[in-house]
N, C-alpha and C. Protein backbone atom coordinates (compact mmCIF):
# COMPACT_ATOMS: atom_id res chain seq x y z
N UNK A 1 48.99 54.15 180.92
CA UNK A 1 47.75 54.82 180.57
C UNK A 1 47.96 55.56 179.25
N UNK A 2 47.08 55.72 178.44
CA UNK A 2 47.38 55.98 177.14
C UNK A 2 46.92 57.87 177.17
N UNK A 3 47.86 58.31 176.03
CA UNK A 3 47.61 59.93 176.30
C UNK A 3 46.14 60.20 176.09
N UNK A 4 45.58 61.35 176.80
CA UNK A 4 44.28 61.33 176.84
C UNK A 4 43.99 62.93 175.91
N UNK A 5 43.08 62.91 175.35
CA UNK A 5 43.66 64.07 173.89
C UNK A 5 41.89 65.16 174.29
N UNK A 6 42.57 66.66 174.70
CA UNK A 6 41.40 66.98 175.20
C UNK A 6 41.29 68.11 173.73
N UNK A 7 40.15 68.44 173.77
CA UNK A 7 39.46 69.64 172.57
C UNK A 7 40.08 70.60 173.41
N UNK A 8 40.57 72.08 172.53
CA UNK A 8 41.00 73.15 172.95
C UNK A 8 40.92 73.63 171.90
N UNK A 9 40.01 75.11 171.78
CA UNK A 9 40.50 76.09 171.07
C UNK A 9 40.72 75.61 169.49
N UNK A 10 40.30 74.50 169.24
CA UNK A 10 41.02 74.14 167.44
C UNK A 10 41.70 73.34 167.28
N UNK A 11 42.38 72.94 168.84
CA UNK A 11 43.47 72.00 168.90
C UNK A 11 43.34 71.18 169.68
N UNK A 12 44.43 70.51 170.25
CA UNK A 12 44.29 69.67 171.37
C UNK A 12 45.34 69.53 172.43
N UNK A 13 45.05 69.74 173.84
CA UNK A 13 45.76 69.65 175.27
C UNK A 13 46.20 68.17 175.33
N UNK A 14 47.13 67.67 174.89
CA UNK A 14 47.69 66.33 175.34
C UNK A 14 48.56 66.44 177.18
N UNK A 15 48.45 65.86 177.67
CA UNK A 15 48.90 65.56 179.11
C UNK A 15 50.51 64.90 178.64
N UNK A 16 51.19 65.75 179.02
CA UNK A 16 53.01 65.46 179.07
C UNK A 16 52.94 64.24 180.95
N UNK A 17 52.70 64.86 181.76
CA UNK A 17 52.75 63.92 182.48
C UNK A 17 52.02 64.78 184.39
N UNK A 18 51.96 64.77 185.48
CA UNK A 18 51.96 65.00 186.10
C UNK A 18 53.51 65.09 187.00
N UNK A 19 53.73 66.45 187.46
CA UNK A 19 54.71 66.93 188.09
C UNK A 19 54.57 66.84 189.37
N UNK A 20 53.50 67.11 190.13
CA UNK A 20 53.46 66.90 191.51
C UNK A 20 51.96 66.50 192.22
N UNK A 21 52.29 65.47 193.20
CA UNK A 21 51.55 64.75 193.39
C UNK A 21 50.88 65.61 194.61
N UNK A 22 48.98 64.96 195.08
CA UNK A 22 48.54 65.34 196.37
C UNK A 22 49.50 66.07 197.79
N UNK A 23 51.07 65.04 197.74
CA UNK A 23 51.96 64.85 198.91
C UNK A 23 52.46 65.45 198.52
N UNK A 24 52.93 65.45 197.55
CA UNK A 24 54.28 67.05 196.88
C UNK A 24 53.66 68.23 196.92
N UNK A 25 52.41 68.63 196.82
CA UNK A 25 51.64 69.36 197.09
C UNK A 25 51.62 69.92 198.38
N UNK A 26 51.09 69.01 198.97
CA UNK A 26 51.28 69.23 200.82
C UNK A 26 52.34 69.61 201.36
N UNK A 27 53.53 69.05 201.03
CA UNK A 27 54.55 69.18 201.42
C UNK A 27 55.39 70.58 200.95
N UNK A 28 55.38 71.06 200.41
CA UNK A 28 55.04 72.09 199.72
C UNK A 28 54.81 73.24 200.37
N UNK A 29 53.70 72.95 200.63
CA UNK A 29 52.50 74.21 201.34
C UNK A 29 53.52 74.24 202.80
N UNK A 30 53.85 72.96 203.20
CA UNK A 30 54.24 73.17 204.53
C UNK A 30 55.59 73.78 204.91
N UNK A 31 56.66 73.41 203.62
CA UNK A 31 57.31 74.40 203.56
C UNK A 31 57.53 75.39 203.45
N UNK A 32 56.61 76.09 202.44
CA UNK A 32 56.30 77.33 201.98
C UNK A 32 56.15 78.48 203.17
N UNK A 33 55.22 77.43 203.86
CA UNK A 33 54.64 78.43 205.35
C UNK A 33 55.66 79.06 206.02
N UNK A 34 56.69 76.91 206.62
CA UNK A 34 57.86 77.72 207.31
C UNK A 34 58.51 78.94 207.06
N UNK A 35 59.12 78.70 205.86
CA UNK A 35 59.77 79.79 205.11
C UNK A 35 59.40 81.33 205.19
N UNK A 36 57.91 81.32 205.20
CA UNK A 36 56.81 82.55 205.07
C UNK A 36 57.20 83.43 206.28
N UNK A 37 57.16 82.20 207.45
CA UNK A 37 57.25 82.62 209.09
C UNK A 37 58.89 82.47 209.35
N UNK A 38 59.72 82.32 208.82
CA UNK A 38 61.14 82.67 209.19
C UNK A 38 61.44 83.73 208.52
N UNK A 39 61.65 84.04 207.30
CA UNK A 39 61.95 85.38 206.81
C UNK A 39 61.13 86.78 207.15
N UNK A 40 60.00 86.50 208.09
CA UNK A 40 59.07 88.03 208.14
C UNK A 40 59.37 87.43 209.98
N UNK A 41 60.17 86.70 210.46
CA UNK A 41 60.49 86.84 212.34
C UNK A 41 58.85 86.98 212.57
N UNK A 42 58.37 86.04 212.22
CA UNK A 42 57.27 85.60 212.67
C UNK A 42 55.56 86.07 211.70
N UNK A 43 54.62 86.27 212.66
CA UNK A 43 53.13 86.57 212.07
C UNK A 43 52.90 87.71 212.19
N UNK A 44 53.22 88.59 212.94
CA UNK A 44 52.40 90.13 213.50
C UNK A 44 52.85 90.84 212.06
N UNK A 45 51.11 91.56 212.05
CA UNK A 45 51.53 92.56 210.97
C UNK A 45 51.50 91.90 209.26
N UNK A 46 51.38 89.91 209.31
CA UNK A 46 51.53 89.64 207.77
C UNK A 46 50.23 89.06 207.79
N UNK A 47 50.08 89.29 206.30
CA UNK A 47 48.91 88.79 205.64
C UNK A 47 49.17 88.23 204.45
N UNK A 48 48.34 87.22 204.33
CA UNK A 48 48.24 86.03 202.49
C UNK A 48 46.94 86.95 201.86
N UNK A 49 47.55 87.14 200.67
CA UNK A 49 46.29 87.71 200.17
C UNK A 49 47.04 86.41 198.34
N UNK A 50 45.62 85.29 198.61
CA UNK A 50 45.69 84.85 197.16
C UNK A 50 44.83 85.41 195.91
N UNK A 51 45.30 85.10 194.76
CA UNK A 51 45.07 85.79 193.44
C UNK A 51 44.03 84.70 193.25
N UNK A 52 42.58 85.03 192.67
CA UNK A 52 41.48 84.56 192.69
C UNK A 52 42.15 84.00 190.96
N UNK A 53 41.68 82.42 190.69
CA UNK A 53 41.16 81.58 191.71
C UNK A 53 42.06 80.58 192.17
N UNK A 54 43.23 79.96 192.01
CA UNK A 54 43.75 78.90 193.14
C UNK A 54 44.69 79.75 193.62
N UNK A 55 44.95 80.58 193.91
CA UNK A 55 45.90 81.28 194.55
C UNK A 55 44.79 81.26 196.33
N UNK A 56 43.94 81.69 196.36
CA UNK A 56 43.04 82.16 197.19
C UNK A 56 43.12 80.78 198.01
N UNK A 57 43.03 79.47 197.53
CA UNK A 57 43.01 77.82 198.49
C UNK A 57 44.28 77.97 199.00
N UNK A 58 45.39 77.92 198.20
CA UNK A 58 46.70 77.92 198.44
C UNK A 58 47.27 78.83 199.19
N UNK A 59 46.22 79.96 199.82
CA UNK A 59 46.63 81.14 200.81
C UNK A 59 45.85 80.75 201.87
N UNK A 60 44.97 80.06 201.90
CA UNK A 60 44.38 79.70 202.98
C UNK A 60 44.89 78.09 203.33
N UNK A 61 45.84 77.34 202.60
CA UNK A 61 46.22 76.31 202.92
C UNK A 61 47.64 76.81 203.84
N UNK A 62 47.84 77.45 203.26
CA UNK A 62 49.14 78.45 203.74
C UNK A 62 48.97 78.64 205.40
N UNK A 63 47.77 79.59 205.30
CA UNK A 63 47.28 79.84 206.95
C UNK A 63 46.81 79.26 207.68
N UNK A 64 46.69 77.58 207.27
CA UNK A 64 46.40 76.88 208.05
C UNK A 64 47.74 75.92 208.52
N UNK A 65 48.43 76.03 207.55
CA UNK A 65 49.79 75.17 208.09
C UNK A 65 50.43 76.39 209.20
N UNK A 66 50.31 77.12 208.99
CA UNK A 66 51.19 78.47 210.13
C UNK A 66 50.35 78.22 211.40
N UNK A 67 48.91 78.33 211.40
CA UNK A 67 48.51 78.28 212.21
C UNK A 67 48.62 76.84 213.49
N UNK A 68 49.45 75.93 212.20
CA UNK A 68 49.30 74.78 213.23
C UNK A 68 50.76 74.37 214.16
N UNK A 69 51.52 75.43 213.32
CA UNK A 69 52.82 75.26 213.99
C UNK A 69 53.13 76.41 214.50
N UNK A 70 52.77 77.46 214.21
CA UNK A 70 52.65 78.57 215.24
C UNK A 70 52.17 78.89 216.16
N UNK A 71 50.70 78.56 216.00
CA UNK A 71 49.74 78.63 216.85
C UNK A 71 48.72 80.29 217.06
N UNK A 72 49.01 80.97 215.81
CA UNK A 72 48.88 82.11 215.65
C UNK A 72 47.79 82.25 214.41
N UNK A 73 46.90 82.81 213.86
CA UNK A 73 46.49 82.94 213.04
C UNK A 73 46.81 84.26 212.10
N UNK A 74 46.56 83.64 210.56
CA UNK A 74 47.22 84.80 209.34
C UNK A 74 45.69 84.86 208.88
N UNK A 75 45.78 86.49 208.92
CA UNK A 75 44.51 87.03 208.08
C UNK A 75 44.58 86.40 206.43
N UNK A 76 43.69 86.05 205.94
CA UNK A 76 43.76 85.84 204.47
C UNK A 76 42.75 86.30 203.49
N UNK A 77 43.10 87.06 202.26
CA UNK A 77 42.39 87.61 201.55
C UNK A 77 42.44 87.19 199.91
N UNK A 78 41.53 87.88 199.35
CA UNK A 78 41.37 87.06 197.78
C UNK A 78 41.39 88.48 197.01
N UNK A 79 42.01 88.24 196.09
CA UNK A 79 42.39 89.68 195.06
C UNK A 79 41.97 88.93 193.70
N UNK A 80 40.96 89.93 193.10
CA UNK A 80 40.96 89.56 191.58
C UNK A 80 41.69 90.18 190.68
N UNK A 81 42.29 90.32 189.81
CA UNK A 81 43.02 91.24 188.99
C UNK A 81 42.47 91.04 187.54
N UNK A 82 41.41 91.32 187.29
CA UNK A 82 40.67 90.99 185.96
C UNK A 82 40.87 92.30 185.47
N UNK A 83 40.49 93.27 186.01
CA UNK A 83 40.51 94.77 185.55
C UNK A 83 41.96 95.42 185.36
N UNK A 84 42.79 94.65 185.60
CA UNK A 84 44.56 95.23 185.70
C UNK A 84 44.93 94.67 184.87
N UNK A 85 44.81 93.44 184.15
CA UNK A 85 45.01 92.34 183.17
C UNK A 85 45.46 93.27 181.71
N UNK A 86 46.53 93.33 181.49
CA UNK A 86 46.91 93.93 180.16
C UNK A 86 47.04 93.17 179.05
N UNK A 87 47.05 91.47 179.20
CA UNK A 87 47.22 90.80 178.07
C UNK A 87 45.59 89.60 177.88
N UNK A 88 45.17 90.12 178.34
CA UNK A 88 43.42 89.31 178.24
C UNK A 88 42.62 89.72 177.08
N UNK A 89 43.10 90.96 176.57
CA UNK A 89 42.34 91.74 175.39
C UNK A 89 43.16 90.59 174.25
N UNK A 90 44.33 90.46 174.27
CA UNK A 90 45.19 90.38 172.95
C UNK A 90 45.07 88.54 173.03
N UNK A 91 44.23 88.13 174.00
CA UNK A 91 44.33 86.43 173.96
C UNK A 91 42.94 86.13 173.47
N UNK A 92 42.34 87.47 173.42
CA UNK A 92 40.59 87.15 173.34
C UNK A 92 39.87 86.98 174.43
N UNK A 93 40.43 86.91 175.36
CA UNK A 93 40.11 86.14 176.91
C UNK A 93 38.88 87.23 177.07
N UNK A 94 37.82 86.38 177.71
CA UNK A 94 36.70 87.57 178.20
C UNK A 94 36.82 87.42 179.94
N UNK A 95 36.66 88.79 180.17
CA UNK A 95 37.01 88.85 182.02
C UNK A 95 35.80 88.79 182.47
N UNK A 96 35.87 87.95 183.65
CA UNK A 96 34.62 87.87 184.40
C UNK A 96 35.54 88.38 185.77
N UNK A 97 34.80 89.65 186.43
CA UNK A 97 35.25 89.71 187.76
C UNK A 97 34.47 89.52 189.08
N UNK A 98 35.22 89.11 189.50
CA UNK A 98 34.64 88.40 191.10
C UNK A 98 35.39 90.02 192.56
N UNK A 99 34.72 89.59 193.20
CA UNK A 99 35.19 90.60 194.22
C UNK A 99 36.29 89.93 194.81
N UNK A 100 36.93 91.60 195.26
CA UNK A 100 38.40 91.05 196.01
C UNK A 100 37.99 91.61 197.50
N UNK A 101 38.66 90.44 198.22
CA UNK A 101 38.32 90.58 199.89
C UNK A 101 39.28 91.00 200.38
N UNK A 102 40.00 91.92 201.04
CA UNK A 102 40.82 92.01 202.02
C UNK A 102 40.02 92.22 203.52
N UNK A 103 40.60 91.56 204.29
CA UNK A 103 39.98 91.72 205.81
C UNK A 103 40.21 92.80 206.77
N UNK A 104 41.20 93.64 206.19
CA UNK A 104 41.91 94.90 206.53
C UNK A 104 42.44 95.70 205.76
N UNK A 105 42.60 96.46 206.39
CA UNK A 105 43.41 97.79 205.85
C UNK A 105 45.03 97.23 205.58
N UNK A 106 45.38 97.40 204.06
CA UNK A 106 46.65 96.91 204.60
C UNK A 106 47.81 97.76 204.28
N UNK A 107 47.94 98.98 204.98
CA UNK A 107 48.42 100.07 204.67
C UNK A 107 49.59 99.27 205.83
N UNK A 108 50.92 98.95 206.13
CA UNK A 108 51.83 98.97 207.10
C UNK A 108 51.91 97.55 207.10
N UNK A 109 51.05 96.77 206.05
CA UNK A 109 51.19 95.55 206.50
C UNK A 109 52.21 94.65 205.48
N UNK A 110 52.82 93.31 205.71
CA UNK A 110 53.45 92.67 205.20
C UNK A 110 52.77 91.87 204.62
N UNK A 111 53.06 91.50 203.21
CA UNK A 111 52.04 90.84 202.60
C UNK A 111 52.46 90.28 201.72
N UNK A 112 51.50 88.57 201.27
CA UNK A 112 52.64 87.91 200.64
C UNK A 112 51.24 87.30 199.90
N UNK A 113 52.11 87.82 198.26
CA UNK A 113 50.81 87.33 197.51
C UNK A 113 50.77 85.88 196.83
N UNK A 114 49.37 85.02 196.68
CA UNK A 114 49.61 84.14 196.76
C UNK A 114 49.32 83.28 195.40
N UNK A 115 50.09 82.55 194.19
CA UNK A 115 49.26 82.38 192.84
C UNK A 115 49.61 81.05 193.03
N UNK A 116 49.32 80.04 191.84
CA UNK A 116 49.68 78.95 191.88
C UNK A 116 50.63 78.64 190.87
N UNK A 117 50.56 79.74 189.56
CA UNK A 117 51.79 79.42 189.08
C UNK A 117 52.46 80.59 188.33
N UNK A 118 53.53 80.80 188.57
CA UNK A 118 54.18 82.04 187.61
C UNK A 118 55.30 81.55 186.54
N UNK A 119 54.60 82.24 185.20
CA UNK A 119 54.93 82.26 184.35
C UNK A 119 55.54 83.73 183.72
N UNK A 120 54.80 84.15 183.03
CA UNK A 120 55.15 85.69 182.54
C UNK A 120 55.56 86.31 183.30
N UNK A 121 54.60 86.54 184.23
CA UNK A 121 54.84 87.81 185.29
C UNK A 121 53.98 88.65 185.11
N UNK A 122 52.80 88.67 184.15
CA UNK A 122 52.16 89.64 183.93
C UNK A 122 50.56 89.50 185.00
N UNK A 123 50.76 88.66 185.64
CA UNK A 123 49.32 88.26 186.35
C UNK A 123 49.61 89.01 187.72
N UNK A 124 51.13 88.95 187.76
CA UNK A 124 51.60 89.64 189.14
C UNK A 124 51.60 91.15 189.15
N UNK A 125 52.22 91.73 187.93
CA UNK A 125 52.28 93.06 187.94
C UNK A 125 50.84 93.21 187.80
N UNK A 126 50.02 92.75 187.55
CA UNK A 126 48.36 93.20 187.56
C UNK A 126 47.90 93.02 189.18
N UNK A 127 48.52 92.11 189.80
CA UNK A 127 48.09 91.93 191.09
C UNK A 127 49.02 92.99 192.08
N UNK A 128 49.93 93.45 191.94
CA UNK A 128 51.07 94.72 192.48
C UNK A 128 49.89 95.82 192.19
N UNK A 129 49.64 95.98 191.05
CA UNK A 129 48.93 97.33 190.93
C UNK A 129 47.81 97.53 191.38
N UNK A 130 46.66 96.10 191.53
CA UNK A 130 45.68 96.14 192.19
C UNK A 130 46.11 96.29 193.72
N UNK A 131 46.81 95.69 194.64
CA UNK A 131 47.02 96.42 195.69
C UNK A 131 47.21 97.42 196.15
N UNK A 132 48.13 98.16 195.58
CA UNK A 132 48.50 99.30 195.31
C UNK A 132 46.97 100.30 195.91
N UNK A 133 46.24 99.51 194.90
CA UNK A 133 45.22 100.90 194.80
C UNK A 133 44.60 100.57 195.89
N UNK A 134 44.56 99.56 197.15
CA UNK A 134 44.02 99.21 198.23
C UNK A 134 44.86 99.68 199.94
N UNK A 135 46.00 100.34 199.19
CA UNK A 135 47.00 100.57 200.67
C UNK A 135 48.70 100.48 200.17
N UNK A 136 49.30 101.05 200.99
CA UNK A 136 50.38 101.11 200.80
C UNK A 136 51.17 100.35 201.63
N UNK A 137 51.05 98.80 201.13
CA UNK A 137 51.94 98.09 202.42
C UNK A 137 53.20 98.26 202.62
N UNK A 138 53.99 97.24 203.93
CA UNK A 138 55.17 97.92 204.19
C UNK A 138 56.34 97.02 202.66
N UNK A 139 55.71 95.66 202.82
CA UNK A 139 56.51 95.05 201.90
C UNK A 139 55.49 93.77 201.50
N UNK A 140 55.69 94.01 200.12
CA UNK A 140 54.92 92.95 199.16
C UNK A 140 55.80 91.45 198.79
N UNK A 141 55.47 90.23 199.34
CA UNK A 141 56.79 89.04 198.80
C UNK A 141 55.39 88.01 198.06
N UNK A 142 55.84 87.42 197.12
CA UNK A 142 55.47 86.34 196.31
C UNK A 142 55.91 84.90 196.77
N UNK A 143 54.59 84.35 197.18
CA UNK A 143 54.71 82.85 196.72
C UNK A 143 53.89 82.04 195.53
N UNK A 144 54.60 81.42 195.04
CA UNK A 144 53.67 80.38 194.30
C UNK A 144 54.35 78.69 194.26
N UNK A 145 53.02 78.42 193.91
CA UNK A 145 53.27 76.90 193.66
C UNK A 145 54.05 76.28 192.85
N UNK A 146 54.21 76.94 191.69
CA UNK A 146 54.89 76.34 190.33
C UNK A 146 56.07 77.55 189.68
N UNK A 147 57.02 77.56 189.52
CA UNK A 147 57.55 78.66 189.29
C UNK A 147 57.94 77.99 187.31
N UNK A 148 57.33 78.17 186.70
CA UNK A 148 57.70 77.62 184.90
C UNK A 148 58.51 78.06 184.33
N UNK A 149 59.24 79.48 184.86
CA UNK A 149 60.10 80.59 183.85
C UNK A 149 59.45 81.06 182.86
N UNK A 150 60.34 81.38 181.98
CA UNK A 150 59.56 82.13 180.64
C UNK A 150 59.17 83.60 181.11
N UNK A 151 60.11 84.40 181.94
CA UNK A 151 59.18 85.56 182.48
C UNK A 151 59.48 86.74 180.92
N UNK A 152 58.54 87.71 181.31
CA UNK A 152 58.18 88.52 180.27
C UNK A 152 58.57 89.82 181.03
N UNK A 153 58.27 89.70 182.32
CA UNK A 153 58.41 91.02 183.20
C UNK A 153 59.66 90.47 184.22
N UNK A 154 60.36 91.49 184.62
CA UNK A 154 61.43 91.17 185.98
C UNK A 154 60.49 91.19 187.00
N UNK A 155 60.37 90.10 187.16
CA UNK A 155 60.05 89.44 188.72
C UNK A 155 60.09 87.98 188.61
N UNK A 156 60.27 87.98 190.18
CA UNK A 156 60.88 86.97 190.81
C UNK A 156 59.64 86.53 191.87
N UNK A 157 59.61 85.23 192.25
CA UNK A 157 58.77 84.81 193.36
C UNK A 157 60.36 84.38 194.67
N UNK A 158 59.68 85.13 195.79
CA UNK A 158 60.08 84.74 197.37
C UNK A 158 59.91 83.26 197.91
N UNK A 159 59.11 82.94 197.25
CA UNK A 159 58.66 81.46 198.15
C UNK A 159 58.40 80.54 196.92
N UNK A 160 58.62 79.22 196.55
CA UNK A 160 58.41 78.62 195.46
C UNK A 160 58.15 76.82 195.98
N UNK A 161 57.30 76.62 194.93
CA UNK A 161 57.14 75.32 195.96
C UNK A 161 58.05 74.59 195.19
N UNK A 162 57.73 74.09 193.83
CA UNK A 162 58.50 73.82 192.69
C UNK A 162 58.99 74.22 191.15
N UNK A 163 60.29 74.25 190.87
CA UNK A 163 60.35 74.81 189.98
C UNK A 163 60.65 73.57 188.62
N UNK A 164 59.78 74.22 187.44
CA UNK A 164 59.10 73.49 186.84
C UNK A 164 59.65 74.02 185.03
N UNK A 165 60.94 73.30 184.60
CA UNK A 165 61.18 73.77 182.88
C UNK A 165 60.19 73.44 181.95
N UNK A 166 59.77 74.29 181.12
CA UNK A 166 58.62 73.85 180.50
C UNK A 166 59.26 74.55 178.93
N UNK A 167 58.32 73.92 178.16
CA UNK A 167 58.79 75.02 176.40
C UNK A 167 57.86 75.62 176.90
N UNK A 168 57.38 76.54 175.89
CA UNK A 168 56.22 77.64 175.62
C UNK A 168 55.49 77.63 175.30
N UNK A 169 54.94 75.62 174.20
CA UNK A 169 53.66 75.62 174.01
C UNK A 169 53.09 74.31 175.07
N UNK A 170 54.19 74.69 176.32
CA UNK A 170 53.47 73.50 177.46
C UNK A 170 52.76 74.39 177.66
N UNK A 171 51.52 73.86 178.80
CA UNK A 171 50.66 74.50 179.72
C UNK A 171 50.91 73.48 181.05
N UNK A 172 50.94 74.71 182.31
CA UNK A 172 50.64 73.96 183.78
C UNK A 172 49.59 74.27 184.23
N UNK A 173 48.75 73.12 184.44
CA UNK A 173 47.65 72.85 184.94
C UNK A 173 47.59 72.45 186.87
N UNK A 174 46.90 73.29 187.45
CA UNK A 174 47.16 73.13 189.22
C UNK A 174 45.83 72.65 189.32
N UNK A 175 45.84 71.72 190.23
CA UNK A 175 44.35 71.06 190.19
C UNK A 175 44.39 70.98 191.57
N UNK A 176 42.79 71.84 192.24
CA UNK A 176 42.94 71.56 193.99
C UNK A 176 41.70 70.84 194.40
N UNK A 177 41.45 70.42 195.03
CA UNK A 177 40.77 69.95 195.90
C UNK A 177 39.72 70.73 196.18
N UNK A 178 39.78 72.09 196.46
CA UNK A 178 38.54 73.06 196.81
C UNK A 178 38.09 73.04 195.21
N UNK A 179 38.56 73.34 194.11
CA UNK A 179 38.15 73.48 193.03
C UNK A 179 38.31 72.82 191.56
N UNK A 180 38.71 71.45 191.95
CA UNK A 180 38.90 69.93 190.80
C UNK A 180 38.67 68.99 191.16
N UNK A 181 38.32 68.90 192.49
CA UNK A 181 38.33 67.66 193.67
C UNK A 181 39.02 66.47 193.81
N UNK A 182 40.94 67.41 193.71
CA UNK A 182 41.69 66.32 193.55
C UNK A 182 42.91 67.82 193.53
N UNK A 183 44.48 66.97 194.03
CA UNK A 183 45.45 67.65 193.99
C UNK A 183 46.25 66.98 193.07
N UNK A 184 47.17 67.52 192.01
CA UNK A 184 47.68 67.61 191.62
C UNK A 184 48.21 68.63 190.46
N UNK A 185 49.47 68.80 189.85
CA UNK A 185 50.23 69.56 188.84
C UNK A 185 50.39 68.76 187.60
N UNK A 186 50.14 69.17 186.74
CA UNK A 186 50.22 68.12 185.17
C UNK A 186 50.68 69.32 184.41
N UNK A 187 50.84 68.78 183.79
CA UNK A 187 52.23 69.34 182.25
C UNK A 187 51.73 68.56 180.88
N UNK A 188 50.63 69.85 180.18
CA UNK A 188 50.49 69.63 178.94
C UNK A 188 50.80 70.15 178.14
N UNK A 189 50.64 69.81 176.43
CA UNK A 189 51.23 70.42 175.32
C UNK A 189 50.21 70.74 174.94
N UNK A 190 50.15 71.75 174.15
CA UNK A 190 48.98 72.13 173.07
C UNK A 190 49.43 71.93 171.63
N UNK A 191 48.25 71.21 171.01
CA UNK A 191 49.16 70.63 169.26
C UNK A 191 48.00 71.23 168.59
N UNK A 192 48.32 71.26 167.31
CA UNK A 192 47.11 71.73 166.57
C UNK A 192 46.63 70.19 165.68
């Protein structure tokens, strides 16, 4: 298939290739879960709260794989962090905010936030601080889908589905099903 050359910004998003497929995807999630439910000795007390917007599918894909091998259900919630965002001014980026749901109080609770891909680290420390201002849980752990490196801030993700070397003028693109109508991870460049 020949590279497919998208408009961006002045430049252009060329497609390096796709990293993970529908099934790598899935498979993925289903690990992720296990993992979720062995290190916290089970469900009582945890909650997925995903980072709006594919973090939020991928926390509820989350609670549905637990639920099917546990047999227990995980509360799940959606956090926006538009207003915590410290590097959106300096990209030009304009914030649109959406409401953040939590289904509880999550003052005592274990909670595992949910993105699809970490890079910087700066989407997380915006999402730490937005909780923060919602309760004082007992312990905060990170999963994501794509772990790229390149961090800017010390942090680390708990749960990782795949980890993914990239330069700095790649971009990872997560494409779901609730919101591309299709799964997959692709790996593009930006050229001018």
């Amino acid at each position: 298939m020949p590279p497919i050359f998208i408009c961006w910004m002045g430049g252009f998003i060329v497609p390096k290739g796709v990293v993970m497929s529908a099934d790598e995807i899935r498979r993925a999630i289903v690990r992720i879960s296990h993992e979720i439910v062995e290190q916290n000795a089970g469900v009582s007390d945890l909650m997925l709260v995903g980072m709006r917007t594919r973090g939020v599918p991928l926390a509820e894909r989350l609670a549905a794989a637990i639920r099917e091998f546990e047999g227990e259900t995980v509360d799940v919630g959606a956090l926006d962090i538009g207003l915590y965002r410290d590097d959106l001014p300096a990209r030009g980026t304009k914030v649109e905010i959406k409401p953040s749901e939590l289904p509880q109080d999550i003052a005592g609770k274990r909670l595992v936030l949910v993105d699809d891909v970490l890079y910087t680290g700066r989407s997380i420390r915006a999402a730490l601080d937005a909780l923060i201002d919602y309760g004082r849980p007992e312990r905060i752990q990170l999963a994501v889908l794509v772990d790229r490196g390149h961090r800017e801030l010390p942090i680390r993700a708990d749960f990782v589905g795949k980890n993914i070397p990239t330069a700095k003028d790649d971009d990872v693109l997560v494409q779901l099903e609730e919101s591309d109508g299709q799964d997959q991870v692709i790996v593009t460049e930006r050229r001018d």
